[in-house]
Protein backbone atom coordinates (compact mmCIF):
# COMPACT_ATOMS: atom_id res chain seq x y z
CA UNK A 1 31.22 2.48 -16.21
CA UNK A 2 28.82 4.66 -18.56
CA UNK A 3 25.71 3.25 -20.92
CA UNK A 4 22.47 3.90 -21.34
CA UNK A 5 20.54 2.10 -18.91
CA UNK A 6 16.77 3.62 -20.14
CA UNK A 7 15.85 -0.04 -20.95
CA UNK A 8 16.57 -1.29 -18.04
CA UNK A 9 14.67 1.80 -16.32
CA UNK A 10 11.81 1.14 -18.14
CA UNK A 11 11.96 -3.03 -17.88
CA UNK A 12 11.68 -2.04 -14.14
CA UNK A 13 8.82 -0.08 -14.50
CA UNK A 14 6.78 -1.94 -16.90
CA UNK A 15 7.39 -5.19 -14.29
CA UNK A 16 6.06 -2.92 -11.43
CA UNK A 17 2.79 -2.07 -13.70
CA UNK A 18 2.54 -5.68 -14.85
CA UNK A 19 2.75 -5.98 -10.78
CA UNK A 20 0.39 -3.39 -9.87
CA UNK A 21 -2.67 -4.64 -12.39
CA UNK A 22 -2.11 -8.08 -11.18
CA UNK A 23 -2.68 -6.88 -7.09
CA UNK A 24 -5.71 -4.08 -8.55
CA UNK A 25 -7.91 -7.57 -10.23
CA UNK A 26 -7.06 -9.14 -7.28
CA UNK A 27 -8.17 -6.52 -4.30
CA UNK A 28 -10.78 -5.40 -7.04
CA UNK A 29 -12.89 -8.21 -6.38
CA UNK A 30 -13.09 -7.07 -2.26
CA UNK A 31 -14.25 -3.11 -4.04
CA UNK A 32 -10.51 -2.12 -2.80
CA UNK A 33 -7.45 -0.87 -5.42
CA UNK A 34 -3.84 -0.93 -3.77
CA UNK A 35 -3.54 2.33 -2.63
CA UNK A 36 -6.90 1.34 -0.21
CA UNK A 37 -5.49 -1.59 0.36
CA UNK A 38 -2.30 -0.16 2.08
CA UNK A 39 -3.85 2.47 3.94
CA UNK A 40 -6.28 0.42 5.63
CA UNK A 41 -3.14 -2.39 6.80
CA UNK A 42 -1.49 0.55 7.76
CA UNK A 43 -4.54 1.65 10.28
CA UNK A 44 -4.50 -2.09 11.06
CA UNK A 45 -1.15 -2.50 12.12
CA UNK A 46 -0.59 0.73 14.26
CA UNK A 47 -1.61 1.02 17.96
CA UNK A 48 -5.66 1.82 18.23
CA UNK A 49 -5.29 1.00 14.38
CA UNK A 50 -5.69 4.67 13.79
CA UNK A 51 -3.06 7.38 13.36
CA UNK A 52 -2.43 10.99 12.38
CA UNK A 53 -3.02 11.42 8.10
CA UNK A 54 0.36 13.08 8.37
CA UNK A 55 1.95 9.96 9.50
CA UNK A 56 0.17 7.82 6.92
CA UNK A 57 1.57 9.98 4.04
CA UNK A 58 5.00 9.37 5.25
CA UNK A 59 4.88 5.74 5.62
CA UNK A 60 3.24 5.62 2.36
CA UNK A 61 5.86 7.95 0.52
CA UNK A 62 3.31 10.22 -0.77
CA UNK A 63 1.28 13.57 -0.08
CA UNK A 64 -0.87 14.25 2.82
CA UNK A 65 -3.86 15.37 0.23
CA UNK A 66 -3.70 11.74 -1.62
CA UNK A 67 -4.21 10.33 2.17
CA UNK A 68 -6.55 12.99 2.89
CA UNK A 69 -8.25 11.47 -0.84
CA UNK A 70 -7.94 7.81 -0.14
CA UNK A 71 -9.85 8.65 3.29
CA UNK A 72 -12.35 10.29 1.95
CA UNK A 73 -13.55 7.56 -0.25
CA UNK A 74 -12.50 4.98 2.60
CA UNK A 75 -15.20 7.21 5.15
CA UNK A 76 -17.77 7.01 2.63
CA UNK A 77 -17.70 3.82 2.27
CA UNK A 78 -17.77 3.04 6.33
CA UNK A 79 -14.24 1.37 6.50
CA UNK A 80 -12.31 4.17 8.33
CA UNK A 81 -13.41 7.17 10.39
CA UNK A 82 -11.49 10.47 10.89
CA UNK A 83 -10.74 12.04 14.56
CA UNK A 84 -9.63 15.06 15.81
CA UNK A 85 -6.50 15.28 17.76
CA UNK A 86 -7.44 16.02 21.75
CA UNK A 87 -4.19 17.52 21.62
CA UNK A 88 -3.76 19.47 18.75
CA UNK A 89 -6.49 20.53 17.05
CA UNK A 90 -4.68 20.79 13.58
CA UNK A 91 -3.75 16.70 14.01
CA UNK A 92 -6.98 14.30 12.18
CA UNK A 93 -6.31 10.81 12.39
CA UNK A 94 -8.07 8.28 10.61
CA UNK A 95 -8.87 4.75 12.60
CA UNK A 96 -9.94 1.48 10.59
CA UNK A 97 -13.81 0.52 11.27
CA UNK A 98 -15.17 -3.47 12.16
CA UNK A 99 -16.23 -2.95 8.71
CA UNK A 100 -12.91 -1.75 7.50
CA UNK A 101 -11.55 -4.76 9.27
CA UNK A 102 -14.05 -7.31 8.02
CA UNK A 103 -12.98 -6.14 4.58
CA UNK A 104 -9.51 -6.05 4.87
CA UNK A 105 -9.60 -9.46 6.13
CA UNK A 106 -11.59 -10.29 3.52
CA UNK A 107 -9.18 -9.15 0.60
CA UNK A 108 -6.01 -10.41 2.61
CA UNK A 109 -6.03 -13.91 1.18
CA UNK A 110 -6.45 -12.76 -2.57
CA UNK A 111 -3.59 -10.30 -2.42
CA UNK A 112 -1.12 -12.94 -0.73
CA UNK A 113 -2.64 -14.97 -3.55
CA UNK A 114 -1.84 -12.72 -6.33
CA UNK A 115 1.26 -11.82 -4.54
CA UNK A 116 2.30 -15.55 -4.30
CA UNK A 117 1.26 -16.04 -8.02
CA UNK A 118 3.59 -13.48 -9.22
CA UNK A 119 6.92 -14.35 -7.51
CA UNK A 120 6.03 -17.96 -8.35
CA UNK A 121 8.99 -18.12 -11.17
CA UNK A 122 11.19 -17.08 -9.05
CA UNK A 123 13.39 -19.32 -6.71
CA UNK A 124 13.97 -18.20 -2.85
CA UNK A 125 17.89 -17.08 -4.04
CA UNK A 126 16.57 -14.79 -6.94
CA UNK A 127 14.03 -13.38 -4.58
CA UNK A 128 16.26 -12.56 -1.85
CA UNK A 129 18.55 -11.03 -4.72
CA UNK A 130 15.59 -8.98 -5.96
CA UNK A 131 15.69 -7.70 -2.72
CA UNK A 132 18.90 -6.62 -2.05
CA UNK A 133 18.97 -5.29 -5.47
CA UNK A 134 15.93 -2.80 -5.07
CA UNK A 135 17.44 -1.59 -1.44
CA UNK A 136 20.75 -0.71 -2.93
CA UNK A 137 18.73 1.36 -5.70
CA UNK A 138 16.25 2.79 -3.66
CA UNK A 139 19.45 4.18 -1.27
CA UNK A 140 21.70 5.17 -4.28
C-alpha cells in the first residue's frame, strides 16, 4: 500500500502541539513548562530522587546538554541540586530539593487536570487504541 500520508504526519503533530500548549498554561501557573516538569518527576521517582544527567537524557530521549540546560535553570531556582559522583568523578547527578518537591506537588494536580481535560472526548476503547497505535509507530 503506497499514498501520501504528510497529512496525517502533520494531523499528528499539530494534535501533539495543541497537546503540549494545553500542559505549558497548565504547569505555567506552578513557574514550570513540560520539559521541567518531567525532569523533576523523573528525580522524584528514582531511588534518592536523584540520578546521573546522563541517565536523565536517556529516559527523556534527548541530549545530555538540554538536561545539563533544564538543570541549570531548575538549580537556580532551588528545586534540584547537582552532585558529584564519589565514584567517578566525570558522573554529576542532579537530586530534587523539599522545594523541588513542594512544587512538583504543587503542579501535579493541574497537569492530571489538563491531562484529564484533553482525553475527555475520548472513550476508554479509543484511548487504549491511541495507545497501541502510537507503540506500533514509535517501533516501526
Amino acid at each position: 500500500m503506497t499514498g501520501d500520508y504528510t497529512f496525517l504526519l502533520e494531523e499528528i503533530l499539530r494534535a501533539g502541539d495543541r497537546i503540549l500548549a494545553r500542559m505549558e498554561v497548565a504547569l505555567a501557573q506552578h513557574g514550570l513548562s513540560v520539559p521541567k516538569y518531567k525532569l523533576l518527576t523523573l528525580l522524584a521517582e528514582a531511588e534518592d530522587s536523584r540520578l546521573p544527567l546522563s541517565v536523565m537524557a536517556e529516559k527523556l530521549s534527548c541530549a545530555r546538554s538540554n538536561v545539563t540546560g533544564l538543570i541549570d535553570r531548575l538549580e537556580a531556582e532551588g528545586l534540584v541540586k547537582r552532585s558529584s559522583s564519589h565514584d567517578d568523578r566525570r558522573v554529576t547527578y542532579a537530586q530534587i530539593t523539599a522545594a523541588g518537591q513542594v512544587r512538583l506537588a504543587a503542579a501535579h494536580p493541574a497537569y492530571q487536570a489538563a491531562l484529564t481535560e484533553t482525553l475527555a472526548g475520548l472513550s476508554f476503547a479509543e484511548r487504549e487504541a491511541l495507545m497501541l497505535f502510537l507503540q506500533k509507530m514509535g517501533a516501526a
